[in-house]
N, C-alpha and C. Protein backbone atom coordinates (compact mmCIF):
# COMPACT_ATOMS: atom_id res chain seq x y z
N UNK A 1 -20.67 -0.49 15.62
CA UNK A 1 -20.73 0.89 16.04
C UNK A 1 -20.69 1.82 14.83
N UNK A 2 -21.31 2.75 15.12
CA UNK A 2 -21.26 3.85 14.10
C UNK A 2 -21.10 5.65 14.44
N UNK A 3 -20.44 6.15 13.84
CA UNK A 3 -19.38 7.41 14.53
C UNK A 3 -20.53 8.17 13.93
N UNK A 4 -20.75 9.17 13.80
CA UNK A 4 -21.31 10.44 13.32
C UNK A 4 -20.28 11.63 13.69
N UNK A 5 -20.01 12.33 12.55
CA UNK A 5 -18.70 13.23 12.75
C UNK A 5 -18.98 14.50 11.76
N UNK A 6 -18.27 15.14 12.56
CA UNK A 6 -18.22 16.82 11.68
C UNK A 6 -16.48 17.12 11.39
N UNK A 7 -16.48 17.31 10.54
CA UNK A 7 -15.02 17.75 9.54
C UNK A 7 -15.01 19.01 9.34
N UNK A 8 -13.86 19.87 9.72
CA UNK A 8 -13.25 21.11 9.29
C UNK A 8 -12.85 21.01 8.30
N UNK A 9 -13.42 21.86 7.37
CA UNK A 9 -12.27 21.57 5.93
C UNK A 9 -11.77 22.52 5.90
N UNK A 10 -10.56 23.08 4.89
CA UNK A 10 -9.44 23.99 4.81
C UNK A 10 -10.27 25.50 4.25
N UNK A 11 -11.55 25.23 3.89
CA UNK A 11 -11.85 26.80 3.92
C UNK A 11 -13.04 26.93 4.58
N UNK A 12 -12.83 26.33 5.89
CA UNK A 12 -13.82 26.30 7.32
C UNK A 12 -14.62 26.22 7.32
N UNK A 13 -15.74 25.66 6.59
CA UNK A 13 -16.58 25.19 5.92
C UNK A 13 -16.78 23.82 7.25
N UNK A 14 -17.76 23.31 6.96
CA UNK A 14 -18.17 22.22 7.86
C UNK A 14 -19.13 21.03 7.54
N UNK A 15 -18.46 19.89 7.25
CA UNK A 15 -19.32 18.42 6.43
C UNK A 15 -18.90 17.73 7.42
N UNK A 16 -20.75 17.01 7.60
CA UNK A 16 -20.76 16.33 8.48
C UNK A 16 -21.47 14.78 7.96
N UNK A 17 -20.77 13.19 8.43
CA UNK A 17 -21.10 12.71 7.83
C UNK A 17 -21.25 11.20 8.90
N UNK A 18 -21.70 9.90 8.81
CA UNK A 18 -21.48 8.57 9.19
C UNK A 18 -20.50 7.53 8.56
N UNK A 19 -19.82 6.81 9.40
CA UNK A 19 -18.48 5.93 9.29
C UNK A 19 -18.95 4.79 10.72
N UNK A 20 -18.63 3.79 9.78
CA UNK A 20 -17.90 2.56 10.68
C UNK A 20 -16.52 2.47 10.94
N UNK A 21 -16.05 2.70 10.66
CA UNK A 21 -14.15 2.84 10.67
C UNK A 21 -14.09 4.18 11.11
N UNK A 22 -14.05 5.03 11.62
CA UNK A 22 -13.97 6.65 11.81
C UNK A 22 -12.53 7.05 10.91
N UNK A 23 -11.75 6.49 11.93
CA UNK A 23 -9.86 7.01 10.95
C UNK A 23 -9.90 6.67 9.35
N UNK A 24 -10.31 5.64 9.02
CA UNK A 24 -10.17 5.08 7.30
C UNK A 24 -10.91 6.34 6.80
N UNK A 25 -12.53 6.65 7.50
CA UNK A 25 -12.93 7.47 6.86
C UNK A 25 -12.97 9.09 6.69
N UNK A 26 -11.46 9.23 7.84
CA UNK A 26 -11.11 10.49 7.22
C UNK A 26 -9.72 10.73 6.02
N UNK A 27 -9.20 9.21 6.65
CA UNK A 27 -7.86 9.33 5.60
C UNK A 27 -8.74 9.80 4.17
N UNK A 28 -9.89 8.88 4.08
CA UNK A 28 -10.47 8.78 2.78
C UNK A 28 -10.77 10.38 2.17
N UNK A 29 -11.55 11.18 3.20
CA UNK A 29 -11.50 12.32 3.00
C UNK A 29 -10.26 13.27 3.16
N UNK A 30 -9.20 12.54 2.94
CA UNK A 30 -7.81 13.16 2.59
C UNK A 30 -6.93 13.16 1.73
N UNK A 31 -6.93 11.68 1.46
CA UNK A 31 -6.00 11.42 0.82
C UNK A 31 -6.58 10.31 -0.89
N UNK A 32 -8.34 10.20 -0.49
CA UNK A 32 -8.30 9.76 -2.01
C UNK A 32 -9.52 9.66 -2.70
N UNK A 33 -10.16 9.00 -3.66
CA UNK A 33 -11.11 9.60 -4.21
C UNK A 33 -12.61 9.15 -3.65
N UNK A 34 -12.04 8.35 -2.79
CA UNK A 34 -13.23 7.79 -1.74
C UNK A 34 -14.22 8.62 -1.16
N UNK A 35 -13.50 10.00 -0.48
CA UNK A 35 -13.78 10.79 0.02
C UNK A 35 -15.23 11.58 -0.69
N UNK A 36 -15.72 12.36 0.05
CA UNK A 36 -16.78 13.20 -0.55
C UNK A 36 -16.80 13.96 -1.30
N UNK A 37 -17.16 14.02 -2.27
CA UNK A 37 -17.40 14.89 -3.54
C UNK A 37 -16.92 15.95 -3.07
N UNK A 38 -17.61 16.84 -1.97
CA UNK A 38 -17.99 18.34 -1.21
C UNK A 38 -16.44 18.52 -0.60
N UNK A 39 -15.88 17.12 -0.40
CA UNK A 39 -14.18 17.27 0.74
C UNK A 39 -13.25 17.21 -0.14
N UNK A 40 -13.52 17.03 -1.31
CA UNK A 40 -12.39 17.16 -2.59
C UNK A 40 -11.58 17.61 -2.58
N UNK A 41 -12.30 18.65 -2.56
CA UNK A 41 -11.86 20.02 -3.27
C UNK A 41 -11.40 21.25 -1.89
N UNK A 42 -11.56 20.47 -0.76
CA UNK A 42 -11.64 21.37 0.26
C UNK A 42 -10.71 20.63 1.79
N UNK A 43 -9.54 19.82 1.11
CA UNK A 43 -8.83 19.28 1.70
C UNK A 43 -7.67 20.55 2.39
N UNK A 44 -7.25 20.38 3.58
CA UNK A 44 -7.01 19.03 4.41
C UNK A 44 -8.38 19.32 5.35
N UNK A 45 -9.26 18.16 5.66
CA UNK A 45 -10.05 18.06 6.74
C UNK A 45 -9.46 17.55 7.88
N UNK A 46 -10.32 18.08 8.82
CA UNK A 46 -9.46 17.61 10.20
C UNK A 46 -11.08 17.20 11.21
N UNK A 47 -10.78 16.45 11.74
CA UNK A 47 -12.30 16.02 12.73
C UNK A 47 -11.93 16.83 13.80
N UNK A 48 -12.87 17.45 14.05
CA UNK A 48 -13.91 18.14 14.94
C UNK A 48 -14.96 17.83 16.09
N UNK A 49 -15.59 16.91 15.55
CA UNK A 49 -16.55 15.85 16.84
C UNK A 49 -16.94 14.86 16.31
N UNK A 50 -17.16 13.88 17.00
CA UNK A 50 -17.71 12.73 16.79
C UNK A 50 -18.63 12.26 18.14
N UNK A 51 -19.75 11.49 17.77
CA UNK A 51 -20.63 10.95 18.30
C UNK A 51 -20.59 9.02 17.97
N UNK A 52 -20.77 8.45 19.17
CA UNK A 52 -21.02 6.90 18.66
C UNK A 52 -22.51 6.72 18.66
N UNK A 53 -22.73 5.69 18.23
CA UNK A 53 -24.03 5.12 18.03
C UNK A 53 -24.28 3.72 17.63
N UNK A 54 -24.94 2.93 18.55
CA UNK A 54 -24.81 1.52 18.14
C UNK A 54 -25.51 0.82 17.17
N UNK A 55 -26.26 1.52 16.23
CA UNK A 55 -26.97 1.42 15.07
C UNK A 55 -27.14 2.09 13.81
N UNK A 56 -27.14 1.97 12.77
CA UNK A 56 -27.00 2.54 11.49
C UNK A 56 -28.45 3.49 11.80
N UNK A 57 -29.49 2.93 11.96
CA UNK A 57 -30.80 4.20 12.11
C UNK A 57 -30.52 4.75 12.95
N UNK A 58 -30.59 4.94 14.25
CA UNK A 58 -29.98 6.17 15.34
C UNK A 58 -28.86 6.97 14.53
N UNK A 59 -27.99 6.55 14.04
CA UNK A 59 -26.91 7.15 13.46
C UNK A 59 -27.26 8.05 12.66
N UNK A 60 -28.10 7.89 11.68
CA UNK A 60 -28.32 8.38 10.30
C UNK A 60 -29.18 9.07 10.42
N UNK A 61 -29.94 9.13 11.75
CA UNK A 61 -31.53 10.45 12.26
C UNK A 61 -30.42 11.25 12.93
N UNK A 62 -29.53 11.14 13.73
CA UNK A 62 -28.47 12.08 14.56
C UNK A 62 -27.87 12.84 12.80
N UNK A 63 -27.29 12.25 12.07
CA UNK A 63 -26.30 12.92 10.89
C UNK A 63 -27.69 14.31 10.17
N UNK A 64 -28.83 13.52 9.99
CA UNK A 64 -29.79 14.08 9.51
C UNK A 64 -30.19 15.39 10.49
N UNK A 65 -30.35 15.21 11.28
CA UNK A 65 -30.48 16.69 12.44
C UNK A 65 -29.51 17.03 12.74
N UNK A 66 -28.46 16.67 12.93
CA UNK A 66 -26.68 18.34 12.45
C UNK A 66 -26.82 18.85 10.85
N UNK A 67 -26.91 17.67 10.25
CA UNK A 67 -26.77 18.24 8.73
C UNK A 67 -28.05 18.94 8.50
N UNK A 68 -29.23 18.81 8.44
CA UNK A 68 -30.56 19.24 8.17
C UNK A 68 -30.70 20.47 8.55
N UNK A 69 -31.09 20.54 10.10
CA UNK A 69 -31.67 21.65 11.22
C UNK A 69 -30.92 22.04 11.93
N UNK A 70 -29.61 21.78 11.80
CA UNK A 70 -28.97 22.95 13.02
C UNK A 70 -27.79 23.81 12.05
N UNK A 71 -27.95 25.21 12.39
CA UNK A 71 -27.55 26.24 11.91
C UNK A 71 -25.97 25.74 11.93
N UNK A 72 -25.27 26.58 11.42
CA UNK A 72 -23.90 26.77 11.73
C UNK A 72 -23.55 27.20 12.93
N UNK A 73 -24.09 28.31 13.44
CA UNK A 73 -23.86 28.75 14.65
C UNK A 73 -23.90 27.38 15.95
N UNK A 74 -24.66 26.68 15.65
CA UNK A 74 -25.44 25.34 16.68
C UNK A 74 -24.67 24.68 16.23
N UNK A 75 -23.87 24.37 15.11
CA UNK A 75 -22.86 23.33 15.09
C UNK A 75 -21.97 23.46 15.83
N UNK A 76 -21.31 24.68 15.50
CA UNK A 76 -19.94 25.27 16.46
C UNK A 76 -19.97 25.22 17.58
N UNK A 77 -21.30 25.86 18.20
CA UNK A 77 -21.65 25.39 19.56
C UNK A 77 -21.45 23.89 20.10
N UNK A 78 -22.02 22.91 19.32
CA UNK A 78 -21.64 21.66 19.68
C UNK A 78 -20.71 21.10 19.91
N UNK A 79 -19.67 21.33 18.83
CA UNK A 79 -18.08 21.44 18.68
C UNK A 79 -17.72 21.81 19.56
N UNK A 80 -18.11 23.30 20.49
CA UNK A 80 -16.74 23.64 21.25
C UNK A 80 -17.19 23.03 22.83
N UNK A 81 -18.42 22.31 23.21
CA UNK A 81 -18.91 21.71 23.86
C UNK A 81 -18.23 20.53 24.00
């Protein structure tokens, strides 16, 4: 399985990314250098939504159209959905 997820970071900002482990891969974006370059610096993240997906390609065309083509406004929307 594979999660597709959007992260709040501490200056509300919004990175969205793919995980097999979902929890490891936010500790990672918390607590060490694993984490994303972009979540560094912009800790504490907190998850927001997640999506499953039973394949790495479905997964990674879903991450690519939140991250790509949908506005901020359309994220939030999704989120509070």
């Amino acid at each position: 399985m594979y999660h597709v997820y959007i992260l709040r970071c501490a200056d509300d900002t919004l990175y969205t990314g793919i995980a097999t482990e979902l929890q490891r891969r936010i500790d990672e974006h918390n607590h060490s250098s694993r984490g994303a370059k972009y979540t560094m610096c912009r800790r504490p993240v907190t998850l927001v939504y997640s999506e499953i997906y039973e394949d790495r390609s479905s997964a990674s065309r879903r991450e690519h159209e939140i991250k790509k083509k949908m506005t901020r406004a359309q994220k939030l929307n999704l989120i509070k959905d």
